[in-house]
N, C-alpha and C. Protein backbone atom coordinates (compact mmCIF):
# COMPACT_ATOMS: atom_id res chain seq x y z
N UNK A 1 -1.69 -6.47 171.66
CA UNK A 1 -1.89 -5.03 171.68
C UNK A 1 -1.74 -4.50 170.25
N UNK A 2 -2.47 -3.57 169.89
CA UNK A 2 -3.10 -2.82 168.42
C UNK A 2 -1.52 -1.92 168.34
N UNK A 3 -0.98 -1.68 167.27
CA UNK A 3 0.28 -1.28 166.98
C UNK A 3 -0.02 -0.08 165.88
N UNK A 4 0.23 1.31 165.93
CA UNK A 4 0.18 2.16 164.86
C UNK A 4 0.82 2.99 164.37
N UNK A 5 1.20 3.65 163.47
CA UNK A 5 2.02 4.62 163.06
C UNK A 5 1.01 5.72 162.66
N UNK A 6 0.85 6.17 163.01
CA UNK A 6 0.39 8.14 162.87
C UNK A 6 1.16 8.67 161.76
N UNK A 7 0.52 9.15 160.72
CA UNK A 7 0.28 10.28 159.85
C UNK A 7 0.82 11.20 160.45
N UNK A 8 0.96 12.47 159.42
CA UNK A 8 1.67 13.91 160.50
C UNK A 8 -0.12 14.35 160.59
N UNK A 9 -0.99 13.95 160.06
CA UNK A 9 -2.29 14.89 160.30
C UNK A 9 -2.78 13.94 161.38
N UNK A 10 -2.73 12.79 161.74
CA UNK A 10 -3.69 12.09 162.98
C UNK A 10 -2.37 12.24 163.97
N UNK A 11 -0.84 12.61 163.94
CA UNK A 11 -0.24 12.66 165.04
C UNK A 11 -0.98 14.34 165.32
N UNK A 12 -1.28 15.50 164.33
CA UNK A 12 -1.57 16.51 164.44
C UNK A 12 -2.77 17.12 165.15
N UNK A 13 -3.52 15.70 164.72
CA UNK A 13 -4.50 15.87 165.64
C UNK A 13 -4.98 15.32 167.15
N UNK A 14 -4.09 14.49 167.65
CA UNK A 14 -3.27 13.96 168.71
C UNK A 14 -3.26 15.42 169.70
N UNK A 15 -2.24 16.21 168.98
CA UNK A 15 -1.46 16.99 169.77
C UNK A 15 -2.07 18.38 169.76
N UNK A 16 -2.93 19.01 168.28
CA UNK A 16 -3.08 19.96 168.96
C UNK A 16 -5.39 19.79 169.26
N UNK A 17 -5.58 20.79 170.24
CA UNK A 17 -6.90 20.85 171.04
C UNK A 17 -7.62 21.55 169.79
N UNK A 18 -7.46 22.62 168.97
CA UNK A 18 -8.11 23.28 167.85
C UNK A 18 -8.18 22.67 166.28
N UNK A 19 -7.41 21.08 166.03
CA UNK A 19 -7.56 20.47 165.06
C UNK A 19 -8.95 20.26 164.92
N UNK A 20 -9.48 20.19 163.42
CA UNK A 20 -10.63 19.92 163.27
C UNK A 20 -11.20 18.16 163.17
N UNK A 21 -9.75 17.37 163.44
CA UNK A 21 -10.14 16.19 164.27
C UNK A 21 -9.60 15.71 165.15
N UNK A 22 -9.65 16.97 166.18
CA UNK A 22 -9.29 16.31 167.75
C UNK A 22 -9.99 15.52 168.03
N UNK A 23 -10.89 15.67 168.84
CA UNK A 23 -12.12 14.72 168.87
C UNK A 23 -12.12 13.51 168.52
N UNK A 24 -11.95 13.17 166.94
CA UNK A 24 -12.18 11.99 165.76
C UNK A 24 -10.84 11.04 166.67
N UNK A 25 -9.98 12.00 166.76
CA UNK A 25 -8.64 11.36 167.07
C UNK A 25 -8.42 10.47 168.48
N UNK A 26 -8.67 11.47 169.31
CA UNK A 26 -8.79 11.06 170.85
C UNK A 26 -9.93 9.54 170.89
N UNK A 27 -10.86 9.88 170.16
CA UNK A 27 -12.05 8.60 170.30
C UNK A 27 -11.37 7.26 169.79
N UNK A 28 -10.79 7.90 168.52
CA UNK A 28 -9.79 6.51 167.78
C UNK A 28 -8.95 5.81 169.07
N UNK A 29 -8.47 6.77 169.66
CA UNK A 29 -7.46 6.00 170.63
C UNK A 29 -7.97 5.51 171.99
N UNK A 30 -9.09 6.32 171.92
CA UNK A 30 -9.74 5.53 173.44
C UNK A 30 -10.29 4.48 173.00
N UNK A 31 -10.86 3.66 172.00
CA UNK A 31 -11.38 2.90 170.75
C UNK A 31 -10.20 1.67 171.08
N UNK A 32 -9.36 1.92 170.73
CA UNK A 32 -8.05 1.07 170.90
C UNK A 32 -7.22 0.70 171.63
N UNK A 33 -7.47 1.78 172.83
CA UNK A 33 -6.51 1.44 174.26
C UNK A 33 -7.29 0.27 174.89
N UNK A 34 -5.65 -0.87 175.16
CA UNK A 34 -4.42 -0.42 174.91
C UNK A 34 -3.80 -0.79 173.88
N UNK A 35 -3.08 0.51 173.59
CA UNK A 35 -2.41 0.52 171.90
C UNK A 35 -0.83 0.89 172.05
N UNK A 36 -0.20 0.71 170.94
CA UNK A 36 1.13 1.02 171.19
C UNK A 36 1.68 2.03 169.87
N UNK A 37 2.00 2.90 169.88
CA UNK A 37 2.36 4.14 168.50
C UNK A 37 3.95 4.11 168.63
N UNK A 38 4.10 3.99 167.14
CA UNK A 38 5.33 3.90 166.94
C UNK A 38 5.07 5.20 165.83
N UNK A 39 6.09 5.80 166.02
CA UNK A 39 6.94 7.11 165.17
C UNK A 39 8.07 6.92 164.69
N UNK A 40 8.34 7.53 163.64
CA UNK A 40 9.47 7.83 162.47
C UNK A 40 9.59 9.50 162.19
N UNK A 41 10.98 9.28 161.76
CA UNK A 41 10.95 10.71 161.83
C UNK A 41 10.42 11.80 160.90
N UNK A 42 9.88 11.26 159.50
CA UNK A 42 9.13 11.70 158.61
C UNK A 42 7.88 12.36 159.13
N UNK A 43 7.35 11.90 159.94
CA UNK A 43 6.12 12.07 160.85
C UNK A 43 6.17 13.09 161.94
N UNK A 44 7.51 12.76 162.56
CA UNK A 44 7.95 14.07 163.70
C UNK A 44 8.23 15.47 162.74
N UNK A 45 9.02 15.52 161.36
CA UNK A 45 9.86 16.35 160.68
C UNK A 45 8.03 17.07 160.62
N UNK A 46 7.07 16.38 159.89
CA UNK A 46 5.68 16.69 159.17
C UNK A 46 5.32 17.51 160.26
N UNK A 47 5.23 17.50 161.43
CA UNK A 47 4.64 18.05 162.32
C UNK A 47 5.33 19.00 162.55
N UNK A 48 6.03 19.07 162.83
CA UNK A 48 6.95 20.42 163.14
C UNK A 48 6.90 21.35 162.62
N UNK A 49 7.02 21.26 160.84
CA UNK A 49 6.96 21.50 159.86
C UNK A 49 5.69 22.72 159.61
N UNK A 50 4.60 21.64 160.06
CA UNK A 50 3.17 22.41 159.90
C UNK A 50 2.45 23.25 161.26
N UNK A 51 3.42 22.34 162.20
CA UNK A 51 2.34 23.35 163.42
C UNK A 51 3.31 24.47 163.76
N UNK A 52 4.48 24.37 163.44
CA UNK A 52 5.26 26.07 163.52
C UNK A 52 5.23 26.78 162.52
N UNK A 53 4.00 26.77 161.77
CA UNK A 53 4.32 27.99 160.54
C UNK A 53 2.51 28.46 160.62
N UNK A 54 3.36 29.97 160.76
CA UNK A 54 2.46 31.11 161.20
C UNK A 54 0.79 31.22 160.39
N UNK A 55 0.52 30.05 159.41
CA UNK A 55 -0.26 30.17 158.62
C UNK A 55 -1.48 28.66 159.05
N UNK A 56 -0.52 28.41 159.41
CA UNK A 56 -1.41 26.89 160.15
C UNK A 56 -2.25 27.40 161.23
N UNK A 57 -3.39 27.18 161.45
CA UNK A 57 -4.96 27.64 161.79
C UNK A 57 -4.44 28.11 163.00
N UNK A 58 -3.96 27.28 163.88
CA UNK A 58 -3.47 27.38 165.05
C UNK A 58 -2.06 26.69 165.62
N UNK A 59 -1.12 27.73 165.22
CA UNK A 59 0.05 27.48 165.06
C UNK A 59 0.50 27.32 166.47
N UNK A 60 1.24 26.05 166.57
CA UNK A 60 1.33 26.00 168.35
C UNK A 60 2.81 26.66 168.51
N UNK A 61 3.54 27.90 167.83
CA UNK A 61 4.69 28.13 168.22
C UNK A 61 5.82 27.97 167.34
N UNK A 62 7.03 28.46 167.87
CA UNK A 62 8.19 28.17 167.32
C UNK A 62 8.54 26.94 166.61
N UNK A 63 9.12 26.58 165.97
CA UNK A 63 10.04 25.10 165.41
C UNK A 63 10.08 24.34 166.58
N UNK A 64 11.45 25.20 167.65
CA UNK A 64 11.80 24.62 168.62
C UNK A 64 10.63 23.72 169.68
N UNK A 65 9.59 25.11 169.98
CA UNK A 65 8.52 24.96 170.80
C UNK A 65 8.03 23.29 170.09
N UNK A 66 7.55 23.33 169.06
CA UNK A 66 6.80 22.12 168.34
C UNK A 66 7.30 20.83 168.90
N UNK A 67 8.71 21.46 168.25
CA UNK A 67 9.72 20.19 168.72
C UNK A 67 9.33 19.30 170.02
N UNK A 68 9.51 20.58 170.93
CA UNK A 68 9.16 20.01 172.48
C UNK A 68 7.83 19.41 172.81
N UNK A 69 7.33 19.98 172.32
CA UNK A 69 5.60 19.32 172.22
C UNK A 69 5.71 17.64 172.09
N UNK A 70 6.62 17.52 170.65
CA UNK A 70 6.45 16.45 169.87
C UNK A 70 7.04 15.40 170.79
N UNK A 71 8.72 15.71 171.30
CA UNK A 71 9.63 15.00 172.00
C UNK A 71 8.48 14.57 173.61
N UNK A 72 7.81 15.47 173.83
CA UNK A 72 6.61 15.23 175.23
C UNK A 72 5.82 14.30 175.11
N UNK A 73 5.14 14.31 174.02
CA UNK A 73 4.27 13.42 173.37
C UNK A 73 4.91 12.02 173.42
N UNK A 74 5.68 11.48 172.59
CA UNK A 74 6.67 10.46 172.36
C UNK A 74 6.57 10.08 173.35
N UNK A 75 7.24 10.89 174.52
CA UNK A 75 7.69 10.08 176.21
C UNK A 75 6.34 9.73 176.89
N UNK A 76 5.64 10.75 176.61
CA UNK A 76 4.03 10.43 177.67
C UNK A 76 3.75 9.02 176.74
N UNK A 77 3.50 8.30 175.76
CA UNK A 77 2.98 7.58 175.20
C UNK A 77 4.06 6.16 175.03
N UNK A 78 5.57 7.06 175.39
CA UNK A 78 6.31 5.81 175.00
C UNK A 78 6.03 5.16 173.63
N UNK A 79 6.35 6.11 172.73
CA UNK A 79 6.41 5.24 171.56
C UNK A 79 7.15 5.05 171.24
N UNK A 80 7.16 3.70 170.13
CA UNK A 80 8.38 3.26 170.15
C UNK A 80 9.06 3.70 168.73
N UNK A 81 10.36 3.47 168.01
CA UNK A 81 10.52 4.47 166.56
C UNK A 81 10.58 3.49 165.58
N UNK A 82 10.30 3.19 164.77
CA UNK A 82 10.32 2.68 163.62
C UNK A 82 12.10 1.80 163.01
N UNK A 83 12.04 0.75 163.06
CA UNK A 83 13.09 0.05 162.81
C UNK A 83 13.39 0.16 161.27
N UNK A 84 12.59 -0.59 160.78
CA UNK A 84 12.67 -1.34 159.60
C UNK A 84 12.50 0.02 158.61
N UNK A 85 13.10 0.74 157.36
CA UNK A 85 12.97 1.55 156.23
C UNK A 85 12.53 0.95 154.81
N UNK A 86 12.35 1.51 154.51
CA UNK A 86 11.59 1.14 153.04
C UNK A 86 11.98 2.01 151.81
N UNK A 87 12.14 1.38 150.70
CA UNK A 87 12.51 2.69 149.81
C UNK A 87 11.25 2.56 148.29
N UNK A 88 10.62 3.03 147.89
CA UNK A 88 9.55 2.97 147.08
C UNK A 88 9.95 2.95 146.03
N UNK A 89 11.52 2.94 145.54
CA UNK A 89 12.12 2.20 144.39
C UNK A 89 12.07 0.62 144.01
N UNK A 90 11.88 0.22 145.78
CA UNK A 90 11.89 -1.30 145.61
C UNK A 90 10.25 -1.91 145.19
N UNK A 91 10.71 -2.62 143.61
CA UNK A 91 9.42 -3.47 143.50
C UNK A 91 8.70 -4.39 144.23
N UNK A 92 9.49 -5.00 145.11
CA UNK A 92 8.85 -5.72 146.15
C UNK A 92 8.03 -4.76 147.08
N UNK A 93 8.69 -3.64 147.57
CA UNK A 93 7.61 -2.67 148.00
C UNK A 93 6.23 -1.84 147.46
N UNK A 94 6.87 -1.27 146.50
CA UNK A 94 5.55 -0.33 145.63
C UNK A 94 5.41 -1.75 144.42
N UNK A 95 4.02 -2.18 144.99
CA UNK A 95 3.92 -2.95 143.68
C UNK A 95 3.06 -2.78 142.39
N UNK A 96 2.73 -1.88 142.99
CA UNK A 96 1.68 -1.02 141.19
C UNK A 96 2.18 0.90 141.57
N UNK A 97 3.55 0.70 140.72
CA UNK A 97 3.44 1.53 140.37
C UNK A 97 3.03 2.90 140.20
N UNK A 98 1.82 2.20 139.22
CA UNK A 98 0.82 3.21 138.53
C UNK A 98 0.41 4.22 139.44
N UNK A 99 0.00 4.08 141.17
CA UNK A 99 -0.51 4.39 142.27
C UNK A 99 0.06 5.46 142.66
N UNK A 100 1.08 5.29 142.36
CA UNK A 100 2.21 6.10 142.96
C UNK A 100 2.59 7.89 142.07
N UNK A 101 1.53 8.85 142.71
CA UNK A 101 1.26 10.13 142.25
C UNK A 101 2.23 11.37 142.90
N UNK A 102 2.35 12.33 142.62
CA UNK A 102 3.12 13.29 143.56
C UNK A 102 2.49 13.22 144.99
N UNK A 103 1.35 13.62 144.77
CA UNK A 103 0.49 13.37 146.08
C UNK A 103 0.64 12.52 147.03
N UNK A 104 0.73 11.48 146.42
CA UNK A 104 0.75 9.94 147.42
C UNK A 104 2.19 9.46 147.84
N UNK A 105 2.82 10.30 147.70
CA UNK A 105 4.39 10.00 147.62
C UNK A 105 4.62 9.48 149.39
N UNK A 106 4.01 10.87 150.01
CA UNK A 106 4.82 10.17 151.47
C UNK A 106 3.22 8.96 152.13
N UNK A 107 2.07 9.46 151.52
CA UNK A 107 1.12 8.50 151.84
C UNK A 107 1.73 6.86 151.65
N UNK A 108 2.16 6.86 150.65
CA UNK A 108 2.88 5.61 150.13
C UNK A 108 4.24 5.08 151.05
N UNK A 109 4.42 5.70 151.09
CA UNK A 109 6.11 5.74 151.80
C UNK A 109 5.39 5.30 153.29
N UNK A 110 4.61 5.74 154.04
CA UNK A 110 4.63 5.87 155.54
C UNK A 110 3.36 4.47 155.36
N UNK A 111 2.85 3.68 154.25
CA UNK A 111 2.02 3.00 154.08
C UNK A 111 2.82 1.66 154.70
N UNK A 112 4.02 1.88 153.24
CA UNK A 112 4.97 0.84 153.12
C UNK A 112 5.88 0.60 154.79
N UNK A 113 6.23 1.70 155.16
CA UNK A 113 6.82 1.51 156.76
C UNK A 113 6.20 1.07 157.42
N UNK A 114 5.00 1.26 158.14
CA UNK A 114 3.74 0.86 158.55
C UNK A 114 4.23 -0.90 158.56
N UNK A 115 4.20 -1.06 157.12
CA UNK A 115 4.28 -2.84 156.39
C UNK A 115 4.94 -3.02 157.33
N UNK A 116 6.30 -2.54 156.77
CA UNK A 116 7.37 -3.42 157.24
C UNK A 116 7.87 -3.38 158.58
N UNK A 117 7.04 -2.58 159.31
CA UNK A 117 7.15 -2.26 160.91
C UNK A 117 6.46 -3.37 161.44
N UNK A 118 5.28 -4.04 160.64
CA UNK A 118 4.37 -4.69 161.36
C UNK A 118 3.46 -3.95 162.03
N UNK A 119 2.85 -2.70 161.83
CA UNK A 119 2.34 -2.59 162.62
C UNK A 119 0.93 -1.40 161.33
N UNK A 120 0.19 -0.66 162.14
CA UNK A 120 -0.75 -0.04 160.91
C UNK A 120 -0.55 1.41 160.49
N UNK A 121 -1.02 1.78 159.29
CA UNK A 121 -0.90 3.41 159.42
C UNK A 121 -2.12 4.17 159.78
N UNK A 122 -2.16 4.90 160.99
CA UNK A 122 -3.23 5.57 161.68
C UNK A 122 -3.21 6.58 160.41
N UNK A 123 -4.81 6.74 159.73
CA UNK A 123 -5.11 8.20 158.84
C UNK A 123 -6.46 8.43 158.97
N UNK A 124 -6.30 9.57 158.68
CA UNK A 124 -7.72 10.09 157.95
C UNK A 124 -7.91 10.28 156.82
N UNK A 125 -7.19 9.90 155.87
CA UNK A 125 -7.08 9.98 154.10
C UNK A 125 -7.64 9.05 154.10
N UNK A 126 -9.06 8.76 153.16
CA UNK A 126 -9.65 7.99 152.61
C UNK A 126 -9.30 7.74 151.13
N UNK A 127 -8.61 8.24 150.57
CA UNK A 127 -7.86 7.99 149.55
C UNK A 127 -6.64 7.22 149.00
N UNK A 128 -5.86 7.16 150.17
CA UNK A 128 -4.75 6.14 150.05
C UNK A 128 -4.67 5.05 149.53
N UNK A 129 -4.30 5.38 148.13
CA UNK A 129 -4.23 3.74 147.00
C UNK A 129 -3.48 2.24 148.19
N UNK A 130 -3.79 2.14 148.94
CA UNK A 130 -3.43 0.92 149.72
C UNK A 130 -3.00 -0.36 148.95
N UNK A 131 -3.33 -0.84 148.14
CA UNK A 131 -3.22 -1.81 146.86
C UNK A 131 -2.10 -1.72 146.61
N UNK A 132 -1.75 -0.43 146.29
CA UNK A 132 -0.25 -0.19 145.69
C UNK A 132 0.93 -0.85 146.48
N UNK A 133 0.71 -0.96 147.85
CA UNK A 133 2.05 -1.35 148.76
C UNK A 133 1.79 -2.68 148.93
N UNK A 134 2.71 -3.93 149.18
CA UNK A 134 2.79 -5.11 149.55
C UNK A 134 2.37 -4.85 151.10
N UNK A 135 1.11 -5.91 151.19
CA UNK A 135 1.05 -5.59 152.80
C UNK A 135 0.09 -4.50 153.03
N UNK A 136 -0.41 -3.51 152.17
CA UNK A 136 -0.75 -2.35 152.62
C UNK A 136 -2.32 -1.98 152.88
N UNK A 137 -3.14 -3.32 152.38
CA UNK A 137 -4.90 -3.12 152.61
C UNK A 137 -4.72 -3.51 154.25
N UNK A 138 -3.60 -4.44 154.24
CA UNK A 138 -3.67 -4.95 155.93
C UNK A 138 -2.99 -3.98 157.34
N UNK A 139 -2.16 -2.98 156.54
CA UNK A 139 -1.32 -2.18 156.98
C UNK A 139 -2.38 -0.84 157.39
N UNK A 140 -3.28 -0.41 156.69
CA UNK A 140 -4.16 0.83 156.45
C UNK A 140 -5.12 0.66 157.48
N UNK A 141 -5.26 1.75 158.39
CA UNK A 141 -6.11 1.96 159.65
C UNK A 141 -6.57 3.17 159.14
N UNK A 142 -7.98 3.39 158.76
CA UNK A 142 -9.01 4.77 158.79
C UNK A 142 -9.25 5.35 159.78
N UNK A 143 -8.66 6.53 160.52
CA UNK A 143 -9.76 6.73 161.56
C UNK A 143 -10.79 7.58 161.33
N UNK A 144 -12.11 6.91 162.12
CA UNK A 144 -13.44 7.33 161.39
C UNK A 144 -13.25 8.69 161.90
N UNK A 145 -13.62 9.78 161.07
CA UNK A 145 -14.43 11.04 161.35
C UNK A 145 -15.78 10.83 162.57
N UNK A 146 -15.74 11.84 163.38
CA UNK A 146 -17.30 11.74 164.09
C UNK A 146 -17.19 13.25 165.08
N UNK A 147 -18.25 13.13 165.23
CA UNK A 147 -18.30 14.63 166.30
C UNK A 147 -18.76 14.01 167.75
N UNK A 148 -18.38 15.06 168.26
CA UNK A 148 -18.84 14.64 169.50
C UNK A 148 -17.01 15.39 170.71
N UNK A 149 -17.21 15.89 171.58
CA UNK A 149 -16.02 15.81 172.33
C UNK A 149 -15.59 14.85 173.26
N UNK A 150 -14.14 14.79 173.61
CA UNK A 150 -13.57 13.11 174.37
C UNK A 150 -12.58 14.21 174.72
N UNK A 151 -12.35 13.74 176.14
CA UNK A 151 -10.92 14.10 176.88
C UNK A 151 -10.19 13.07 176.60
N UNK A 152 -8.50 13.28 176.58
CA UNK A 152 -7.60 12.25 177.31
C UNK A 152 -6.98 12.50 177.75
């Protein structure tokens, strides 16, 4: 069974119906079922973060509210949480450096967990210096963009 870690933007688009890749998202996972998603809390904090603030397209609510969303999600899917941590000080982890931009900071970070979870990082960033992490061209899952609507 296919093993992934979600981004806060592909868990974002998971959860809410007005993301501009619901769709992309839901297909990824019907694509892959059966799959197994593992979460960390960097990923839960990201979401929360962005879908309770009044400026996000379609803000699903309170902090709290999000929260509950998120904690629903988790149980309907049974995912499982992330064991293994990583710290991007370690050279065995970030191994070029150079890669490593303000930008790419938690891209990098949730690349490297991904690694050391064994398992992949679900994105839609086509940008993600992957190279940079030990493990991380094998670790990196794209999900394709496409139109079209999918229930799940």
């Amino acid at each position: 069974m296919k093993s992934f870690l979600p981004d806060v933007n592909a868990l974002l688009a998971l959860l809410d119906p007005m993301h501009v890749h619901h769709d992309s998202a839901h297909q990824w996972y019907q694509r892959n079922f059966p799959l197994r998603l593992w979460i960390c809390p960097h990923v839960e904090n990201g979401v929360i973060r962005v879908a309770s603030q009044p400026k996000y397209p379609n803000c699903m609510g309170t902090s709290k509210r999000v929260r509950e969303l998120v904690q629903a999600f988790v149980r309907k899917v049974n995912a499982n949480p992330c064991l293994s941590d990583v710290s991007l000080l370690n050279d065995r982890v970030l191994i070029d450096p150079g890669l490593l931009t303000p930008s790419r900071v938690s891209d990098l970070y949730l690349l490297a967990l991904a690694s050391a979870n064994g398992v992949r990082l679900a994105t839609f960033d086509q940008r993600v210096p992957a190279e940079a992490i030990a493990g991380g061209l094998d670790a990196l899952e794209l999900i394709p963009v496409s139109s079209g609507k999918v229930d799940m």
